[in-house]
Protein backbone atom coordinates (compact mmCIF):
# COMPACT_ATOMS: atom_id res chain seq x y z
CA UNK A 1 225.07 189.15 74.29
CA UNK A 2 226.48 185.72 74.41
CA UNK A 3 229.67 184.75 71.85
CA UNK A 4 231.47 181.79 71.45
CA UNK A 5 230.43 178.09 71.98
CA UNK A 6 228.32 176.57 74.37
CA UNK A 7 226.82 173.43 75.50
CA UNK A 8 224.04 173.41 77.25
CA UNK A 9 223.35 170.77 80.39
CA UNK A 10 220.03 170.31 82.02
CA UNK A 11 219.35 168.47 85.19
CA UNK A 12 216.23 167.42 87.53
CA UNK A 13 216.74 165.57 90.40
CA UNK A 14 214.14 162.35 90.16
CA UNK A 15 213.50 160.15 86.93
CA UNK A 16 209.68 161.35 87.42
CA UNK A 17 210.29 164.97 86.55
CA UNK A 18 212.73 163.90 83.81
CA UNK A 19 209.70 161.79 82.16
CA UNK A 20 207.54 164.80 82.66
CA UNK A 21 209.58 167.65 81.68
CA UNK A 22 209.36 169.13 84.92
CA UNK A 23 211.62 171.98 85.15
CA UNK A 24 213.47 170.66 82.15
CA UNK A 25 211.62 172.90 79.82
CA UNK A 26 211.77 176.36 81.89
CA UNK A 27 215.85 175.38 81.92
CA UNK A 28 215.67 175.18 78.16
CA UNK A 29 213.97 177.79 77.94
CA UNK A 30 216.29 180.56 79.79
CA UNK A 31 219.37 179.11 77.97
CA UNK A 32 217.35 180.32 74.82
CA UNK A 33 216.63 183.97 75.93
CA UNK A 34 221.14 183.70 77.32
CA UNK A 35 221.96 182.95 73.97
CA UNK A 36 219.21 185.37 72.12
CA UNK A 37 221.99 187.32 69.77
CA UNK A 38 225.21 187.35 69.43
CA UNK A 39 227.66 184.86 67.31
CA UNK A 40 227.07 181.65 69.64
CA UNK A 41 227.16 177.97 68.32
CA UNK A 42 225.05 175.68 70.95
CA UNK A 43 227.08 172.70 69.72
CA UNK A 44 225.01 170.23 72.69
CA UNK A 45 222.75 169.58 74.88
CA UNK A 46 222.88 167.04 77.63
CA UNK A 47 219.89 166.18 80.15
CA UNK A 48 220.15 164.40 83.69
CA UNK A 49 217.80 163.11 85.66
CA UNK A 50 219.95 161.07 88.27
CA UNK A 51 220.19 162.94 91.78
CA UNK A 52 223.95 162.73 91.40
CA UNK A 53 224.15 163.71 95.61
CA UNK A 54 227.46 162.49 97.24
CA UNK A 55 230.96 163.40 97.20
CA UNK A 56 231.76 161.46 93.98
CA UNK A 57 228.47 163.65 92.61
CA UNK A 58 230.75 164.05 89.08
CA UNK A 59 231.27 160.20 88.63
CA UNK A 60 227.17 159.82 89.44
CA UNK A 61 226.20 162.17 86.42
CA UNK A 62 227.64 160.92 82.89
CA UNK A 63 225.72 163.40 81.31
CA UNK A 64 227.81 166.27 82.73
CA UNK A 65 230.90 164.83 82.87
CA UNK A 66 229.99 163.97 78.60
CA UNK A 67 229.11 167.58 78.40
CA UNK A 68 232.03 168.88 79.71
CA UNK A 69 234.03 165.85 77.64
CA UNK A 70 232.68 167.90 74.85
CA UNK A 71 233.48 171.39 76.44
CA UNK A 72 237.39 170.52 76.50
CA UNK A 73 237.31 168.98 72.87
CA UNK A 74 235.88 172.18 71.23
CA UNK A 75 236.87 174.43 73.64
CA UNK A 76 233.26 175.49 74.58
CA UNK A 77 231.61 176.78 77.48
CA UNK A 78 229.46 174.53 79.53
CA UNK A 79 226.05 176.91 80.36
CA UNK A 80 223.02 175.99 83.01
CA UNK A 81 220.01 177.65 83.98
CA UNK A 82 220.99 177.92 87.39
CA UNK A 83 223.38 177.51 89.93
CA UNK A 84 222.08 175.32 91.93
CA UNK A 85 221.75 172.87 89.47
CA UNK A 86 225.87 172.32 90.12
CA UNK A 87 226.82 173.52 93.50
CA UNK A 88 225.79 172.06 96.19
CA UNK A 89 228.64 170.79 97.87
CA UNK A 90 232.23 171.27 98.30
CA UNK A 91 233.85 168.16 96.61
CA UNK A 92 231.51 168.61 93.60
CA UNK A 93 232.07 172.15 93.03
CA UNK A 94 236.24 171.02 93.35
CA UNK A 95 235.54 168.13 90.87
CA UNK A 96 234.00 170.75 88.10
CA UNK A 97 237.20 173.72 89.05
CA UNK A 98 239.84 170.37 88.11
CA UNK A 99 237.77 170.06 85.12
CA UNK A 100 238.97 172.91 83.51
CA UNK A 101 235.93 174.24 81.34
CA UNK A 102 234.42 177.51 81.40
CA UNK A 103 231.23 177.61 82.42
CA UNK A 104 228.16 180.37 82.96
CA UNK A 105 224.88 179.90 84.79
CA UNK A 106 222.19 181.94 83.04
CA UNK A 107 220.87 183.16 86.92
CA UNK A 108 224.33 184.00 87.89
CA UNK A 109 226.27 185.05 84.92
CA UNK A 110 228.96 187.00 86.74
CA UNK A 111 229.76 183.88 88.98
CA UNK A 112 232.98 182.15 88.12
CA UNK A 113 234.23 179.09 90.02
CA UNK A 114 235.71 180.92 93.47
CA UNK A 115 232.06 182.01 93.41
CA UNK A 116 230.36 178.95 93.46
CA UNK A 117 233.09 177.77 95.65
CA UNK A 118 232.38 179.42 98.45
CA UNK A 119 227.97 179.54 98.06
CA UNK A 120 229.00 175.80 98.87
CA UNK A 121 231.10 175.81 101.36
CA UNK A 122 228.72 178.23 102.96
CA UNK A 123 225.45 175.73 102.34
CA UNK A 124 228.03 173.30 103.80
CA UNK A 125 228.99 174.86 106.88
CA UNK A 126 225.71 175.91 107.06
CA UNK A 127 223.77 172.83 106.75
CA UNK A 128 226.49 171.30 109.76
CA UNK A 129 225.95 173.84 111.70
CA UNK A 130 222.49 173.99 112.05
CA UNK A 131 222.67 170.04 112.74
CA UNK A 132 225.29 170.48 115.56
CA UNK A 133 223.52 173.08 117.21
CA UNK A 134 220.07 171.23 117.61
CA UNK A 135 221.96 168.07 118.55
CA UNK A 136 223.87 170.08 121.27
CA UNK A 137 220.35 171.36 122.44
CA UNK A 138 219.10 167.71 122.85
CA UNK A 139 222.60 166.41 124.75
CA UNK A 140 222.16 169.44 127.35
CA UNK A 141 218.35 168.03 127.80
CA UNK A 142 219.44 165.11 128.21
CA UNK A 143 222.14 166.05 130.83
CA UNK A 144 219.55 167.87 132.68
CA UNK A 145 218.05 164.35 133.44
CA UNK A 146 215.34 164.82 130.52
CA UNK A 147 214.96 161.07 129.14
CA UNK A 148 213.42 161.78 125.83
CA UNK A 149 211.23 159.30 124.43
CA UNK A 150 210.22 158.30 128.05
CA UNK A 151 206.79 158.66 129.71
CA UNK A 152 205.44 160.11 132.85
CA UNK A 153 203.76 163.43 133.88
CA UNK A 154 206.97 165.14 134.89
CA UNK A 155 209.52 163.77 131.89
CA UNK A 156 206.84 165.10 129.43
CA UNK A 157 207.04 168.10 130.77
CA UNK A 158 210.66 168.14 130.50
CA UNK A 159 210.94 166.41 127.30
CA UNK A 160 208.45 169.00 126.04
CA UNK A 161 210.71 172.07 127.23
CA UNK A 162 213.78 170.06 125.73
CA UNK A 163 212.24 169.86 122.50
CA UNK A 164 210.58 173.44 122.61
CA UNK A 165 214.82 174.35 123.35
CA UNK A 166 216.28 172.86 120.75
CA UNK A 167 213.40 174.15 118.40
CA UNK A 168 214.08 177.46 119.80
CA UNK A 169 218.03 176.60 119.05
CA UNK A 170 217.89 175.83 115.65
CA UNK A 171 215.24 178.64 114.84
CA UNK A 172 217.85 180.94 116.24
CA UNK A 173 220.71 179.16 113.95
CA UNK A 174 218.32 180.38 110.91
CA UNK A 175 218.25 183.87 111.66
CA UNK A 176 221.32 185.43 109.82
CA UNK A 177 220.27 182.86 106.51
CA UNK A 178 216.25 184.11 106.77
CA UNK A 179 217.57 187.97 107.45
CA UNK A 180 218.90 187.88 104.77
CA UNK A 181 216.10 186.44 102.92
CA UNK A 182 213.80 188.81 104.09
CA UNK A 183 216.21 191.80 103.44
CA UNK A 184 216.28 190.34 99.40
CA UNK A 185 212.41 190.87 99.67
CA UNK A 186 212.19 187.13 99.05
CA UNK A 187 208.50 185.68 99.53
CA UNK A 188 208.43 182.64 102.07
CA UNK A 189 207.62 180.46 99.16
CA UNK A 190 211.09 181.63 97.86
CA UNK A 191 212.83 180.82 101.03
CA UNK A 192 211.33 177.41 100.96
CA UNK A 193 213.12 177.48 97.44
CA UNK A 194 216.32 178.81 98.35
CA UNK A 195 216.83 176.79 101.20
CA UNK A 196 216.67 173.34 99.32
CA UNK A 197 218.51 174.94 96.15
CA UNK A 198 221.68 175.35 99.11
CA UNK A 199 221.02 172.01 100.71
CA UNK A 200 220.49 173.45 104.50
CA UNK A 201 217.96 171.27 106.00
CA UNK A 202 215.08 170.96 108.53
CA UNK A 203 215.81 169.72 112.16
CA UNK A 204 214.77 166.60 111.19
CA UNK A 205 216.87 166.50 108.21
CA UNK A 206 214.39 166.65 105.29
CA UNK A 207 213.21 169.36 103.00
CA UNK A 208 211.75 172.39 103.83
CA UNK A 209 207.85 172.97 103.33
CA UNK A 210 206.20 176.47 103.73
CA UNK A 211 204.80 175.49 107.04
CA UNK A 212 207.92 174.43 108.94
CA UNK A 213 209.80 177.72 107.67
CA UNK A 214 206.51 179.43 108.94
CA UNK A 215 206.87 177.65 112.18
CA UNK A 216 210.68 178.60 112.60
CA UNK A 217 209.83 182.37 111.63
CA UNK A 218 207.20 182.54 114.50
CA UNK A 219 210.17 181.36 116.50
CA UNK A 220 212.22 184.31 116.24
């Protein structure tokens, strides 16, 4: 049962789904059934719709940093649907702690901010790691004498195995994040989910879709 003040603070990543009320309205709508009872006052509500990525992510979103403007000056409690929607990196989750305002995410209402502190640093280390360890793969190709991107009979059979290597590499990379995953119960779909919510991306460095995490999982 929720007490106290809150202000609520909504965000989805492109202009588009701000327009459309993509996700905007399922966020609204789980900060309602939160604050269902209790003596709470939901004194504002602030949406975003920038992408507010980056290590100055605070300065890129004025609608948080106005919400929790208006946190300190009634002494409320900032509340989001769900993490993700505020840790994602390091520096941002540091900006929020220096902020001083409570705060509760309606997924993860036991977090606190040494919580969310370390899900990013893990996502972090995570994401880097995964990107050194294919890169690795391709410089030991390389050593080999494998010219990627050249052509010939024999160097496309080599740049194939390189490839196939540092596929196998960074399928490998995956397997403590996707055991885990798996151990949850999590559908693939919601792996796909949960791998963009914590910012670890593909080899090539875009999102995931549920055909290259079904391609890494045949890999291991």
């Amino acid at each position: 049962m929720a007490d106290g003040k809150f202000v609520a603070y909504y965000r989805v990543s492109t202009a588009r789904q701000g327009t459309s009320g993509l996700g905007l309205e399922a966020q609204r709508e789980s900060v309602a059934r939160f604050l269902n009872g209790g003596a709470w006052d939901l004194i504002g509500e602030f949406t975003e719709t920038e992408t507010g990525k980056g290590a100055d992510a605070l300065a890129k979103r004025p609608q948080l940093r106005a919400a929790l403007d208006l946190c300190r000056k009634r002494g409320a409690t900032l509340i989001i649907a769900k993490l993700d929607r505020l840790a994602r990196n390091v520096h941002f989750v540091s900006g929020l702690m220096e902020a001083k305002v409570k705060f509760v995410a309606v997924d993860m209402p036991e977090a606190n901010e040494l919580t969310i502190h370390i899900m990013a640093a893990f996502a972090e280390h995570e994401a880097k790691r995964i990107s050194e360890r294919t890169k690795d793969a391709l410089r030991a190709a390389k050593a080999r004498g494998v010219a990627l991107g050249a052509t010939g009979p024999q160097n496309l059979r080599r740049n194939i195995e390189a490839r196939q290597q540092a596929a196998d590499t960074f399928a490998g990379s995956l397997s403590g994040v996707l055991g885990g995953f798996k151990a949850a119960g999590l559908s693939q779909r919601a792996m796909v989910a949960e791998l963009n919510k914590l910012g670890i991306r593909t080899a090539r460095g875009g999102e995931w879709s549920l055909a290259q995490l079904q391609r890494v999982l045949a890999r291991q």
